[in-house]
PDB file of N, CA and C in Angstrom:
ATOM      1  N   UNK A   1       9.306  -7.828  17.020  1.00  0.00           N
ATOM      2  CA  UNK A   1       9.645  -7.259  15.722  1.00  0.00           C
ATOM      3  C   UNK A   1      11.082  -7.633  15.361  1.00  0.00           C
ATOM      4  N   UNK A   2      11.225  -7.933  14.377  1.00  0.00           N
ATOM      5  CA  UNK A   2      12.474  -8.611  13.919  1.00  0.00           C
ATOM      6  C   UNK A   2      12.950  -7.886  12.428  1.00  0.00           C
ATOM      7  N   UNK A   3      13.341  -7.419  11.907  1.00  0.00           N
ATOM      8  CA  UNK A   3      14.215  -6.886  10.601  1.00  0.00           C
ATOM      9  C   UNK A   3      15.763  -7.722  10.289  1.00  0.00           C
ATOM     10  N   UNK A   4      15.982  -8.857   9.491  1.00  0.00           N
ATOM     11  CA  UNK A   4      17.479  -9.172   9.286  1.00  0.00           C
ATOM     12  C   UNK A   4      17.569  -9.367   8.017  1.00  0.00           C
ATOM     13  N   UNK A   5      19.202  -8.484   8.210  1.00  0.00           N
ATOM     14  CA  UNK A   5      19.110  -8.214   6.306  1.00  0.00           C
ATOM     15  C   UNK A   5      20.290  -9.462   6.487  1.00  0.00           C
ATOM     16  N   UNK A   6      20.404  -9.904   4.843  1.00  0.00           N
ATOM     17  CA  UNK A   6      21.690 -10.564   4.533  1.00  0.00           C
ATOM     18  C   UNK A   6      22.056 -10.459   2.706  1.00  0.00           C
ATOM     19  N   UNK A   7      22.749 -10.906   2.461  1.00  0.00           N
ATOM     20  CA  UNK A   7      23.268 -11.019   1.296  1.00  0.00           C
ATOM     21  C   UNK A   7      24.599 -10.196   1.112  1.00  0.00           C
ATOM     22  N   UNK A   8      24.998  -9.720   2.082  1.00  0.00           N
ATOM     23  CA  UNK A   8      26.049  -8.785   1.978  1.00  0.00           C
ATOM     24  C   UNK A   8      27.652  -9.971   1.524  1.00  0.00           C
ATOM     25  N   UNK A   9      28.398  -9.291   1.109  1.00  0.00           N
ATOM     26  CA  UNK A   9      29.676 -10.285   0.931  1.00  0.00           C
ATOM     27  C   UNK A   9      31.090  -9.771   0.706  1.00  0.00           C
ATOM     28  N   UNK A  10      32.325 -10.062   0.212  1.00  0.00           N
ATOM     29  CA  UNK A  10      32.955  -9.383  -0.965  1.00  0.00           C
ATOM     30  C   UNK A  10      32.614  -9.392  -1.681  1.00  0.00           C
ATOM     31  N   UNK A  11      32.800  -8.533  -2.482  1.00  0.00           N
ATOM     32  CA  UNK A  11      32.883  -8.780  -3.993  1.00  0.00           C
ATOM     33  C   UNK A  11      33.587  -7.779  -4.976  1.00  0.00           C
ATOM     34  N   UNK A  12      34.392  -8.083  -5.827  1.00  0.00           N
ATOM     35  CA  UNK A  12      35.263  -7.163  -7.216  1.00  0.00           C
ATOM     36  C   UNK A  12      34.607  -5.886  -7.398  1.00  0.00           C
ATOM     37  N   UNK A  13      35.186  -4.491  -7.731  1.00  0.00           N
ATOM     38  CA  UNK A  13      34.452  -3.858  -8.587  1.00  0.00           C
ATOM     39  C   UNK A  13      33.718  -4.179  -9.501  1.00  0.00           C
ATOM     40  N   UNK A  14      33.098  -3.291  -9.841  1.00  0.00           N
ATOM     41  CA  UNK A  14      31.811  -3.903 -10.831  1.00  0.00           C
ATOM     42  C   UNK A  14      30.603  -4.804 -10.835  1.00  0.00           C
ATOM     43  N   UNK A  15      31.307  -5.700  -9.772  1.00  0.00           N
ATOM     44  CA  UNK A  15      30.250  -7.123  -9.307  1.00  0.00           C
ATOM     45  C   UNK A  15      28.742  -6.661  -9.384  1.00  0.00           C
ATOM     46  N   UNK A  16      27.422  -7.370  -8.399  1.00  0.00           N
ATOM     47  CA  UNK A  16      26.710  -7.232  -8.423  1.00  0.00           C
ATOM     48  C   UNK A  16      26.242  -7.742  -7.102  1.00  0.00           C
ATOM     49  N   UNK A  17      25.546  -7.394  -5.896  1.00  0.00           N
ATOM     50  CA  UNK A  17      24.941  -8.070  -4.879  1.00  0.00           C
ATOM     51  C   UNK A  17      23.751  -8.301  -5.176  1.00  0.00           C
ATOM     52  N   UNK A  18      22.639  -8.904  -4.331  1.00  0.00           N
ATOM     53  CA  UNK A  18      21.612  -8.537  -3.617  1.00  0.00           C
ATOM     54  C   UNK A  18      21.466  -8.550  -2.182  1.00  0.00           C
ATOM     55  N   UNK A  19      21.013  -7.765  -1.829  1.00  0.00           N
ATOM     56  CA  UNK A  19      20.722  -7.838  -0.323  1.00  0.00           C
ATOM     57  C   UNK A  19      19.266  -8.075  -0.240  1.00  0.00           C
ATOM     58  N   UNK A  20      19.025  -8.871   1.508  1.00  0.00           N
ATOM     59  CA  UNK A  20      17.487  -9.112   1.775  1.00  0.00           C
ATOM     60  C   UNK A  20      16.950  -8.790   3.010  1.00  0.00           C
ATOM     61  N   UNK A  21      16.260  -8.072   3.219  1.00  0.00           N
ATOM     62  CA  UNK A  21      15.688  -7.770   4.567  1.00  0.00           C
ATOM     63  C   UNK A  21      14.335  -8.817   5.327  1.00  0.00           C
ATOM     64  N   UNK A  22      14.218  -9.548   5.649  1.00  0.00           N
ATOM     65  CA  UNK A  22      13.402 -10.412   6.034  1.00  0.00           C
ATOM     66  C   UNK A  22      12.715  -9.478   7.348  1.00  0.00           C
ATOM     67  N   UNK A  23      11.647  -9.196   7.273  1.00  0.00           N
ATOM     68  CA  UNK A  23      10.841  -8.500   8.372  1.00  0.00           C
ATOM     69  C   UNK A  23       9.556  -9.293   8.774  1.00  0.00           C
ATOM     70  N   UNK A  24       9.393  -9.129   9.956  1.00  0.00           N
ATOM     71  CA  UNK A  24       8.796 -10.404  11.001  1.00  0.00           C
ATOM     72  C   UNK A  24       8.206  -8.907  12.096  1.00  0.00           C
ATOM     73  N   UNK A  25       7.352  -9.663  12.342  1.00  0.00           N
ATOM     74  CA  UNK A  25       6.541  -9.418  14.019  1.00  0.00           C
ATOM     75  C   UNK A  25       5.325  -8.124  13.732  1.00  0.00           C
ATOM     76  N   UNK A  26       5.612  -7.751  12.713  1.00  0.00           N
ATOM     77  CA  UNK A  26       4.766  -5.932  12.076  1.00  0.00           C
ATOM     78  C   UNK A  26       3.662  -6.318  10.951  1.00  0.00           C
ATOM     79  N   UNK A  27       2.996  -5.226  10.319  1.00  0.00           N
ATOM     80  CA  UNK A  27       2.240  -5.465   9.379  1.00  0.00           C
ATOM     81  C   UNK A  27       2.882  -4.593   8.270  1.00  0.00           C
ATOM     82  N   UNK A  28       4.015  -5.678   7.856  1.00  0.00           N
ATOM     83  CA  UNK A  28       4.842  -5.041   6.885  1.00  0.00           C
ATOM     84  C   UNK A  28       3.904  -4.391   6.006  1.00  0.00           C
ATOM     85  N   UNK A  29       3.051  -4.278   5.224  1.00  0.00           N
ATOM     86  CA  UNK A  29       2.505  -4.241   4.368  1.00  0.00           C
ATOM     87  C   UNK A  29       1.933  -2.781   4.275  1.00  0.00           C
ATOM     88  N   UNK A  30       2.125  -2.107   6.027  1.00  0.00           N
ATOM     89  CA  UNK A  30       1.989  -0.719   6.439  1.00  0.00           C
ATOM     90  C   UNK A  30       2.819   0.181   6.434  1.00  0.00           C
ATOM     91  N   UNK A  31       4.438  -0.246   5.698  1.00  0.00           N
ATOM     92  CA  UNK A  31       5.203   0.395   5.860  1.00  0.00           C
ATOM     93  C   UNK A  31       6.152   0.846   5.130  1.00  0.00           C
ATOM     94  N   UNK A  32       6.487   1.809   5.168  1.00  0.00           N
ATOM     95  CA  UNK A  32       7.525   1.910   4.183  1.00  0.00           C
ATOM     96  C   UNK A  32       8.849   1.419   4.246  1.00  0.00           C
ATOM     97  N   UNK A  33      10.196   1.217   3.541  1.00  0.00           N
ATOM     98  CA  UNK A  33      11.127   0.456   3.784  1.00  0.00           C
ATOM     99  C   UNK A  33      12.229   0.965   2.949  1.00  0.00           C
ATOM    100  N   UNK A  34      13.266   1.904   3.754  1.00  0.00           N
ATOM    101  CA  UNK A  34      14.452   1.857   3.691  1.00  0.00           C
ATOM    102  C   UNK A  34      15.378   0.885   3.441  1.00  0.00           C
ATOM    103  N   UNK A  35      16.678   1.183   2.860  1.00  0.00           N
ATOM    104  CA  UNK A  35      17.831   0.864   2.999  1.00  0.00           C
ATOM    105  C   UNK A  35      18.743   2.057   3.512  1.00  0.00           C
ATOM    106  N   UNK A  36      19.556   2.171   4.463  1.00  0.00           N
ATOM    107  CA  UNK A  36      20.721   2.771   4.822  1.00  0.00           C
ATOM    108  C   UNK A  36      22.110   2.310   4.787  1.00  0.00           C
ATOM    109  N   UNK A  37      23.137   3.005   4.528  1.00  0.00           N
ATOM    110  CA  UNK A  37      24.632   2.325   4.430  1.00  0.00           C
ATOM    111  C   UNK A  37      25.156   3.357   5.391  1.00  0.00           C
ATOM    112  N   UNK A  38      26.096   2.616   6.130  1.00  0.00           N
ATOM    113  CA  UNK A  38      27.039   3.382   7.190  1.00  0.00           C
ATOM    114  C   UNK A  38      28.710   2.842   7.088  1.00  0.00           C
ATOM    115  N   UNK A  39      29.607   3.389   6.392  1.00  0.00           N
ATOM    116  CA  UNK A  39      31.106   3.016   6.339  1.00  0.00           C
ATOM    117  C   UNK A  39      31.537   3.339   7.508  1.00  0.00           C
ATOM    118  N   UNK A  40      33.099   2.944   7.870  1.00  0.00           N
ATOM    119  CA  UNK A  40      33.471   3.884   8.961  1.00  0.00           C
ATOM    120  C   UNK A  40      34.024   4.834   8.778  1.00  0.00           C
ATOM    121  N   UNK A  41      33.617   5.439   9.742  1.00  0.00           N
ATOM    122  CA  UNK A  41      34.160   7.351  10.123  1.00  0.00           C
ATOM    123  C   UNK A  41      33.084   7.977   9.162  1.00  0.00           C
ATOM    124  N   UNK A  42      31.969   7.496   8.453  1.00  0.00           N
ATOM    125  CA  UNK A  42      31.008   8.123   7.682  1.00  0.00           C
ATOM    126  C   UNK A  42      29.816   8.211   7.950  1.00  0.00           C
ATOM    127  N   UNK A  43      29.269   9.666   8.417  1.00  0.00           N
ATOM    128  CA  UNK A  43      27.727   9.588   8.470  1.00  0.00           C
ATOM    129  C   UNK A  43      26.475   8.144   8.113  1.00  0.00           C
ATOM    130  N   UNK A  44      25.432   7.700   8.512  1.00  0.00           N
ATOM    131  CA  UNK A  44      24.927   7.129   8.154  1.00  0.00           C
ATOM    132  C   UNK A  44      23.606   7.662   6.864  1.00  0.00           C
ATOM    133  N   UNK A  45      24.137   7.144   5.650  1.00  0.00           N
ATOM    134  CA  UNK A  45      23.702   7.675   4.269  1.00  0.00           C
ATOM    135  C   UNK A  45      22.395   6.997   4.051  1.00  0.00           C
ATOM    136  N   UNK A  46      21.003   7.715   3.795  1.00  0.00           N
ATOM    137  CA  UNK A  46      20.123   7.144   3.254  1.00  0.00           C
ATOM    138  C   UNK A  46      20.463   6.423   1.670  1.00  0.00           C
ATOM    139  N   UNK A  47      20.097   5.622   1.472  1.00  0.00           N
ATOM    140  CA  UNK A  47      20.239   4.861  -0.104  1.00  0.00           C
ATOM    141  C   UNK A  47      19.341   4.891  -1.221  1.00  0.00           C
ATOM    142  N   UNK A  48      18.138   4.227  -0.478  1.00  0.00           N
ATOM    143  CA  UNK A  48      17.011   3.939  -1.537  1.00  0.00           C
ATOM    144  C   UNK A  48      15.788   3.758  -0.051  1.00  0.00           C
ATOM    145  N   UNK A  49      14.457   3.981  -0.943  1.00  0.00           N
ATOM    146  CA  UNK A  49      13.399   4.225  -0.312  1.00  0.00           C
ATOM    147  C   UNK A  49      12.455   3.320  -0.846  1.00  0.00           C
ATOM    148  N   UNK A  50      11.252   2.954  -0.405  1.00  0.00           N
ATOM    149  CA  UNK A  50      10.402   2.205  -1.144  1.00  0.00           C
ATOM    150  C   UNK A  50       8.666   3.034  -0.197  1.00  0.00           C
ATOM    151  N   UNK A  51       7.958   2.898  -0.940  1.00  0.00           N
ATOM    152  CA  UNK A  51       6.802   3.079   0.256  1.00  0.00           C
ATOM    153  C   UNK A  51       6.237   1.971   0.093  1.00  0.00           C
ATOM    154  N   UNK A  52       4.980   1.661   0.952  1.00  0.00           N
ATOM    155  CA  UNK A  52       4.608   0.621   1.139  1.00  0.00           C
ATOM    156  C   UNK A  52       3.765  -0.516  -0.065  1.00  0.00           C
ATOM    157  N   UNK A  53       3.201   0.545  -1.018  1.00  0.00           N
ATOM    158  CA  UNK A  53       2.122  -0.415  -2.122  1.00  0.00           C
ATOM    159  C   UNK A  53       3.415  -0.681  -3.067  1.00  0.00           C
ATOM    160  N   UNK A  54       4.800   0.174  -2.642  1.00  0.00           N
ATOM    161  CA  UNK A  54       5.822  -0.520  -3.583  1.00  0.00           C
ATOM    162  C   UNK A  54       5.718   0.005  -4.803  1.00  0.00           C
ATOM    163  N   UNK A  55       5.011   0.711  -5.216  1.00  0.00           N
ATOM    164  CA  UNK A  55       4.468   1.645  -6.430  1.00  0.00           C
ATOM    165  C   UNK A  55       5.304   2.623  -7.008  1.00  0.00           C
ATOM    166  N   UNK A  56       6.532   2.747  -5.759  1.00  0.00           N
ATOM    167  CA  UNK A  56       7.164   3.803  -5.810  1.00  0.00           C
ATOM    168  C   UNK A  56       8.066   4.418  -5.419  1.00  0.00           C
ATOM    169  N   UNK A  57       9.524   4.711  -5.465  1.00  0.00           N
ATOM    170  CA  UNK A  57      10.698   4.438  -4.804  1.00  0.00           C
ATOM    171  C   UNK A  57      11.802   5.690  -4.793  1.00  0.00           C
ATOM    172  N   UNK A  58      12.565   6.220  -4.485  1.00  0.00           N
ATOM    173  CA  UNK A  58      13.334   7.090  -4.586  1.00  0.00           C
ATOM    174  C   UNK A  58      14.862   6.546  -4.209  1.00  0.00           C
ATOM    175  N   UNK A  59      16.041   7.098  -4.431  1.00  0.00           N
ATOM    176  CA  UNK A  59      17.628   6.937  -4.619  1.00  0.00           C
ATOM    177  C   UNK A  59      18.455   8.391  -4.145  1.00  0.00           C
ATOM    178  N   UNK A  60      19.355   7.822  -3.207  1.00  0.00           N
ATOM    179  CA  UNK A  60      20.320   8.955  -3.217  1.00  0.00           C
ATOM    180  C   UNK A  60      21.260   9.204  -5.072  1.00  0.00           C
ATOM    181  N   UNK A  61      21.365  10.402  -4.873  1.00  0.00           N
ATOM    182  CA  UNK A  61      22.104  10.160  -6.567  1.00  0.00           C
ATOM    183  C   UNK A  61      23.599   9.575  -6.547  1.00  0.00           C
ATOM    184  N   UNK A  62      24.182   8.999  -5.299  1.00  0.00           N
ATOM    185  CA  UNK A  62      25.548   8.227  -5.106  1.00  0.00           C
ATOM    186  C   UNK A  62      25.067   7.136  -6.163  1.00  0.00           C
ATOM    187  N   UNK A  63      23.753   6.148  -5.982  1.00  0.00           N
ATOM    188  CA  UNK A  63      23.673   5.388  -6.248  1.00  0.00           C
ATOM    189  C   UNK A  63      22.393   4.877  -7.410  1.00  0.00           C
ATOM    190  N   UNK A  64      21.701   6.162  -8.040  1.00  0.00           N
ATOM    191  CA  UNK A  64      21.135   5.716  -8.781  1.00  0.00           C
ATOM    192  C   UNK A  64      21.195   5.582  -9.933  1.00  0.00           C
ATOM    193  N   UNK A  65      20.525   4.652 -10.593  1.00  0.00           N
ATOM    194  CA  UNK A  65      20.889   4.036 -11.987  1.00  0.00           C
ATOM    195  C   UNK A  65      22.109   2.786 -11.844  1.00  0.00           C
ATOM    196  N   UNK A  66      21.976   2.188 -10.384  1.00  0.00           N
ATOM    197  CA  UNK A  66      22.864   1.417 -10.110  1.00  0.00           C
ATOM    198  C   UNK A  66      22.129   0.060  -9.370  1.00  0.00           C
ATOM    199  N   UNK A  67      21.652   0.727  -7.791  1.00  0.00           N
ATOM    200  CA  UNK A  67      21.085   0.000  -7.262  1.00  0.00           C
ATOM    201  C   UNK A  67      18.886   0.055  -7.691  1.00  0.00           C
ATOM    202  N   UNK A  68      18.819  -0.490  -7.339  1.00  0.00           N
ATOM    203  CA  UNK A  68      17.502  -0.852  -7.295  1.00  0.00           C
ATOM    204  C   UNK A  68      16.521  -1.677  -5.977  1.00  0.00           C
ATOM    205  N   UNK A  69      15.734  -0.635  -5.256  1.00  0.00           N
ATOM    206  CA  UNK A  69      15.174  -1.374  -4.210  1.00  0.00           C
ATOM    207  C   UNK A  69      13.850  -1.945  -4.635  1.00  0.00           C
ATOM    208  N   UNK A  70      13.335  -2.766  -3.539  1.00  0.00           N
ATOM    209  CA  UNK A  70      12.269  -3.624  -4.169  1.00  0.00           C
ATOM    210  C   UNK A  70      11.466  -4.377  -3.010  1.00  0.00           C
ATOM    211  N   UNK A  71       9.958  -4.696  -3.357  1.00  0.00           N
ATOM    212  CA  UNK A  71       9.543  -5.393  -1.671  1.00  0.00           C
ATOM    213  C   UNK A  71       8.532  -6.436  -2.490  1.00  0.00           C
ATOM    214  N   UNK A  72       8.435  -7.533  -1.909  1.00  0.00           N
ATOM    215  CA  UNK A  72       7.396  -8.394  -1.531  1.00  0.00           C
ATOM    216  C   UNK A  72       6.478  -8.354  -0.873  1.00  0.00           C
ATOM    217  N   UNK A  73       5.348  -7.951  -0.531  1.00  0.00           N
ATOM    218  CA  UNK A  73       4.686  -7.584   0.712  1.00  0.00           C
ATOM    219  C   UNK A  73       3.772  -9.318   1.092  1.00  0.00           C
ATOM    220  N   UNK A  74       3.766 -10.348   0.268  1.00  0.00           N
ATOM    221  CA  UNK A  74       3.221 -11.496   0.353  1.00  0.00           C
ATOM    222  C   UNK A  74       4.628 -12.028   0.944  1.00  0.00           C
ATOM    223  N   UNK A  75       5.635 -11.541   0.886  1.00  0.00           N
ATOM    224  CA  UNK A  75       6.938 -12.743   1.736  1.00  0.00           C
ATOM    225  C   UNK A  75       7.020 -11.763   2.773  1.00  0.00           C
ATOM    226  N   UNK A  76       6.985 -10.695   3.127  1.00  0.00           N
ATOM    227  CA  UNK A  76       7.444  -9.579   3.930  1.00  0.00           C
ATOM    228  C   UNK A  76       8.976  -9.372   3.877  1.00  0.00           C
ATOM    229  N   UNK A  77       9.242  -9.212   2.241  1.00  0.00           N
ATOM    230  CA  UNK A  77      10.435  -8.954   2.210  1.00  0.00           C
ATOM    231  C   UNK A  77      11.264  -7.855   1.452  1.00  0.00           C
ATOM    232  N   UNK A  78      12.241  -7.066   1.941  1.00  0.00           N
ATOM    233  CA  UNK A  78      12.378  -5.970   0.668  1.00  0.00           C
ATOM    234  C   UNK A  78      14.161  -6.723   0.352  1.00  0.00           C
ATOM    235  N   UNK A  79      13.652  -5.945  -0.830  1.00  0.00           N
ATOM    236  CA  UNK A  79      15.584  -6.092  -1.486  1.00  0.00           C
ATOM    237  C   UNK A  79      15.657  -4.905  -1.919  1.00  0.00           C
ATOM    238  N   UNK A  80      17.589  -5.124  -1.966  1.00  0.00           N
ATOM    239  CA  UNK A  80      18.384  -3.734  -2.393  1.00  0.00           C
ATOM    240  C   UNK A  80      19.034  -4.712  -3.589  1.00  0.00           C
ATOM    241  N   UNK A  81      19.192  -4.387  -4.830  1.00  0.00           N
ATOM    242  CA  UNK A  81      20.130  -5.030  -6.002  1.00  0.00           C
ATOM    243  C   UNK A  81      21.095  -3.975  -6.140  1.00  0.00           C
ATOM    244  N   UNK A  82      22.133  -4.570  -6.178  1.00  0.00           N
ATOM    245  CA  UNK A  82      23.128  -3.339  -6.469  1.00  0.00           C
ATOM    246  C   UNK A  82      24.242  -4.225  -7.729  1.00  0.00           C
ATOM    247  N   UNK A  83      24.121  -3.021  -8.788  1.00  0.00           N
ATOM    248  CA  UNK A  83      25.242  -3.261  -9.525  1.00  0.00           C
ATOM    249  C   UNK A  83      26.309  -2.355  -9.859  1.00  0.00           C
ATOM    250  N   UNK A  84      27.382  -2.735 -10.997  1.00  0.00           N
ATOM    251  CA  UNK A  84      28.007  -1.822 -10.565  1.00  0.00           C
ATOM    252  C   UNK A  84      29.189  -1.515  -9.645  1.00  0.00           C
ATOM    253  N   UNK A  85      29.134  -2.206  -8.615  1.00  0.00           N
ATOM    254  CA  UNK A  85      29.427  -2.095  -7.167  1.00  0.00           C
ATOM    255  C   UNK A  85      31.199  -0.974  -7.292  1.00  0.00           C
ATOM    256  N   UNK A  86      31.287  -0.378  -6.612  1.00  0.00           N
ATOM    257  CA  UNK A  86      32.581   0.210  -6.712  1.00  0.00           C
ATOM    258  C   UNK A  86      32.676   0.280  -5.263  1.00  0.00           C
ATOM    259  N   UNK A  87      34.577   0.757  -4.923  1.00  0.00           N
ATOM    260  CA  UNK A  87      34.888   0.678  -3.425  1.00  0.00           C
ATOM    261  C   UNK A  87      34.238   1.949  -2.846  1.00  0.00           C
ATOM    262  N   UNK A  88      33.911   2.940  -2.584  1.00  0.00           N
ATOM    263  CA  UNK A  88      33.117   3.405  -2.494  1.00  0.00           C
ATOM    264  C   UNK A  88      31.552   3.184  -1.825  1.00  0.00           C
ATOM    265  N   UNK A  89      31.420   1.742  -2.055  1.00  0.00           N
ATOM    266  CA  UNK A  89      30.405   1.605  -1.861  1.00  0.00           C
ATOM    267  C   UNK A  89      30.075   0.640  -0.739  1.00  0.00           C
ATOM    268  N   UNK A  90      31.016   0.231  -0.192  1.00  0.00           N
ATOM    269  CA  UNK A  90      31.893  -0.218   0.980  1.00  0.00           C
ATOM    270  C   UNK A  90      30.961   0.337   2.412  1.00  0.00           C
ATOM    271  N   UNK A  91      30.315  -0.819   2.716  1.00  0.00           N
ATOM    272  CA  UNK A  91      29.242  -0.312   4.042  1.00  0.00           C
ATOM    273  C   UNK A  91      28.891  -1.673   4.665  1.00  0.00           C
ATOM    274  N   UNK A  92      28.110  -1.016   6.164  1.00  0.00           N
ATOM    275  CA  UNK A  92      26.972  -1.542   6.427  1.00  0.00           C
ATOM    276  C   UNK A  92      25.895  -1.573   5.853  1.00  0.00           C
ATOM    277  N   UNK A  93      25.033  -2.186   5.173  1.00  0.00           N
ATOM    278  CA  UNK A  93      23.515  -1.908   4.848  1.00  0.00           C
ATOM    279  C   UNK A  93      22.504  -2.313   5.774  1.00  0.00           C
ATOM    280  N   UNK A  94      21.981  -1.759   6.145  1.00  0.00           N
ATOM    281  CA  UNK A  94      20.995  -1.310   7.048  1.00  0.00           C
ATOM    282  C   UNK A  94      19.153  -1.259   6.250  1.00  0.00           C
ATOM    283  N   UNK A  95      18.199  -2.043   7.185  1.00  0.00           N
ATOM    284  CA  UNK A  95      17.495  -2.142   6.759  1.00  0.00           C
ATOM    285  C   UNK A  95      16.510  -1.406   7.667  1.00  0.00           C
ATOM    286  N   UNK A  96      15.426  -0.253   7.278  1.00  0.00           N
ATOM    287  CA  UNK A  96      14.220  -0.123   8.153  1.00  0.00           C
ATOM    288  C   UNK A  96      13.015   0.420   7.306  1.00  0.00           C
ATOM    289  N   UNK A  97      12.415  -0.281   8.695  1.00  0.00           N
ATOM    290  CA  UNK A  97      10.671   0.504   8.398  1.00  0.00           C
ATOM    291  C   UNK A  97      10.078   1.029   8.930  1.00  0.00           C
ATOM    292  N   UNK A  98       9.170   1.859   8.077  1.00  0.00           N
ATOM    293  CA  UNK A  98       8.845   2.959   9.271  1.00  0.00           C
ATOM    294  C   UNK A  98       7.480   3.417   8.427  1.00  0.00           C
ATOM    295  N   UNK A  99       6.702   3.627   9.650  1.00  0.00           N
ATOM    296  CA  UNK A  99       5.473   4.506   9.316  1.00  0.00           C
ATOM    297  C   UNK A  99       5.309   5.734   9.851  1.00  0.00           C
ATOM    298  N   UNK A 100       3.899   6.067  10.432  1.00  0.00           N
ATOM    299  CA  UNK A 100       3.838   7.467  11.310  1.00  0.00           C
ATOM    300  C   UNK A 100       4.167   7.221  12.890  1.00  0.00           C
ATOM    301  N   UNK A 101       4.145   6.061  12.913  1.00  0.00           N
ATOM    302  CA  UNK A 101       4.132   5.839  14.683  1.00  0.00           C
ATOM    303  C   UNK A 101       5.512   4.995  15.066  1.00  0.00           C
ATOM    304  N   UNK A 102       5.977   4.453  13.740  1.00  0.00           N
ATOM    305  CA  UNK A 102       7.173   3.162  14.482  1.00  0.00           C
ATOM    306  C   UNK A 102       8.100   3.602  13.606  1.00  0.00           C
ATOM    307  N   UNK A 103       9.182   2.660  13.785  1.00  0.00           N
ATOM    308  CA  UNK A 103      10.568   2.829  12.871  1.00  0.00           C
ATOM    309  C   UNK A 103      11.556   1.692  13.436  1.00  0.00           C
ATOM    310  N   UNK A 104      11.667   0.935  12.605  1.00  0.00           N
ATOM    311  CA  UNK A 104      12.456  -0.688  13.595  1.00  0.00           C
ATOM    312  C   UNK A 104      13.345  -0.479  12.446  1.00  0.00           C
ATOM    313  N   UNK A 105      14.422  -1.047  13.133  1.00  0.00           N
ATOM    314  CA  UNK A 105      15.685  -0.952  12.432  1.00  0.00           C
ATOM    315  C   UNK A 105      16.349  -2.716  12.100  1.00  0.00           C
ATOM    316  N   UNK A 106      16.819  -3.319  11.199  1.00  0.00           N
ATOM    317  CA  UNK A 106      17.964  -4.276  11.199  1.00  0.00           C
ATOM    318  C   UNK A 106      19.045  -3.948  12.085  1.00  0.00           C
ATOM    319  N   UNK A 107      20.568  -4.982  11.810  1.00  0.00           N
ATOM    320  CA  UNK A 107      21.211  -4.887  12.576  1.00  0.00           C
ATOM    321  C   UNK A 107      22.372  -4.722  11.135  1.00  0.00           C
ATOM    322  N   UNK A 108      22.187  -5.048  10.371  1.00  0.00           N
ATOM    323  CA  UNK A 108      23.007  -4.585   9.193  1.00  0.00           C
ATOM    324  C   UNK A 108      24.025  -5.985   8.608  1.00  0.00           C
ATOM    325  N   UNK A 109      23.993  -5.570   7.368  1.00  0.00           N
ATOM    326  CA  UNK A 109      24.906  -6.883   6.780  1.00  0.00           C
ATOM    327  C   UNK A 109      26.049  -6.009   6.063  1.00  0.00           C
ATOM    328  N   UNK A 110      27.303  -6.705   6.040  1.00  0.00           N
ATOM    329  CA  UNK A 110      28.323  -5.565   5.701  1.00  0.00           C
ATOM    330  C   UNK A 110      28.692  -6.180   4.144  1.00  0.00           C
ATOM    331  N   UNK A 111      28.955  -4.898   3.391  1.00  0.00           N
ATOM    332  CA  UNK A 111      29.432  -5.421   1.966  1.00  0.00           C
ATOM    333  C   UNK A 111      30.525  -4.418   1.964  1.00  0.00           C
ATOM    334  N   UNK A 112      30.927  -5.551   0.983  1.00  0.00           N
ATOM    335  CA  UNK A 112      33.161  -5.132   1.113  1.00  0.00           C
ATOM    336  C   UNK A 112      32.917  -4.859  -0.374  1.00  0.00           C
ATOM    337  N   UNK A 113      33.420  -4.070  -0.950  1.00  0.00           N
ATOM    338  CA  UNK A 113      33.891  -4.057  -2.493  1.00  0.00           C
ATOM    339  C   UNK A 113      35.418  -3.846  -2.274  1.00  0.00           C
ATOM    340  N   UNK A 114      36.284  -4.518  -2.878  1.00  0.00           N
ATOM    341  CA  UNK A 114      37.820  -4.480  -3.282  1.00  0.00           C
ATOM    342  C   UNK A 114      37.824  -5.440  -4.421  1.00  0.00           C
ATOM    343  N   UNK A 115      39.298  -5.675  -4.693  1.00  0.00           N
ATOM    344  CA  UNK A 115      40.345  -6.374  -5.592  1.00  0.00           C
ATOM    345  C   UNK A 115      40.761  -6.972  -4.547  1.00  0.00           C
TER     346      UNK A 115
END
């Protein structure tokens, strides 16, 4: 089982990322799919949610009406779009999935927001 996110980078206030979780070895298509962000010295924050037919998604309110999660289930892939971006928003992003029986985690891609 494999989960690796990327797209993380600097970037300005305001900017815009995407991030990508590429998931391998599972039957993605069974699962639902997180994003998590972890700064330092800060709890690790749920973000955005997706379930599996993708039909349907939920947001912490830090970040909604900002970011937007999203999955492929023919690439086995989810994304996080984030716009907007403020320092604040300054993390690891963290990718997982999880059903009733499993929960595999990424290893995280880090996004910087500054000037």
């Amino acid at each position: 089982v494999q989960l690796v996110e990327s797209g993380g980078d600097l970037v300005q206030p305001g900017g815009s990322l995407r991030l990508s979780c590429d998931c391998r070895g599972f039957t993605f298509s069974r699962f639902g799919v997180s994003w998590y962000r972890q700064a330092p010295g800060k709890e690790r924050e749920l973000v955005a949610t997706i379930i599996s037919s993708g039909s349907r998604s939920t947001y912490a309110d830090s970040v909604k009406g900002r970011f937007t999660i999203s999955r492929d289930n023919a690439k086995n892939m989810a994304y996080l779009q984030m716009n907007s971006l403020q320092p604040e928003d300054t993390a690891v992003y963290l990718c997982s999935a999880r059903n009733s029986l499993y929960d595999y985690w990424g290893r995280g891609t880090q996004v910087t927001v500054s000037s």
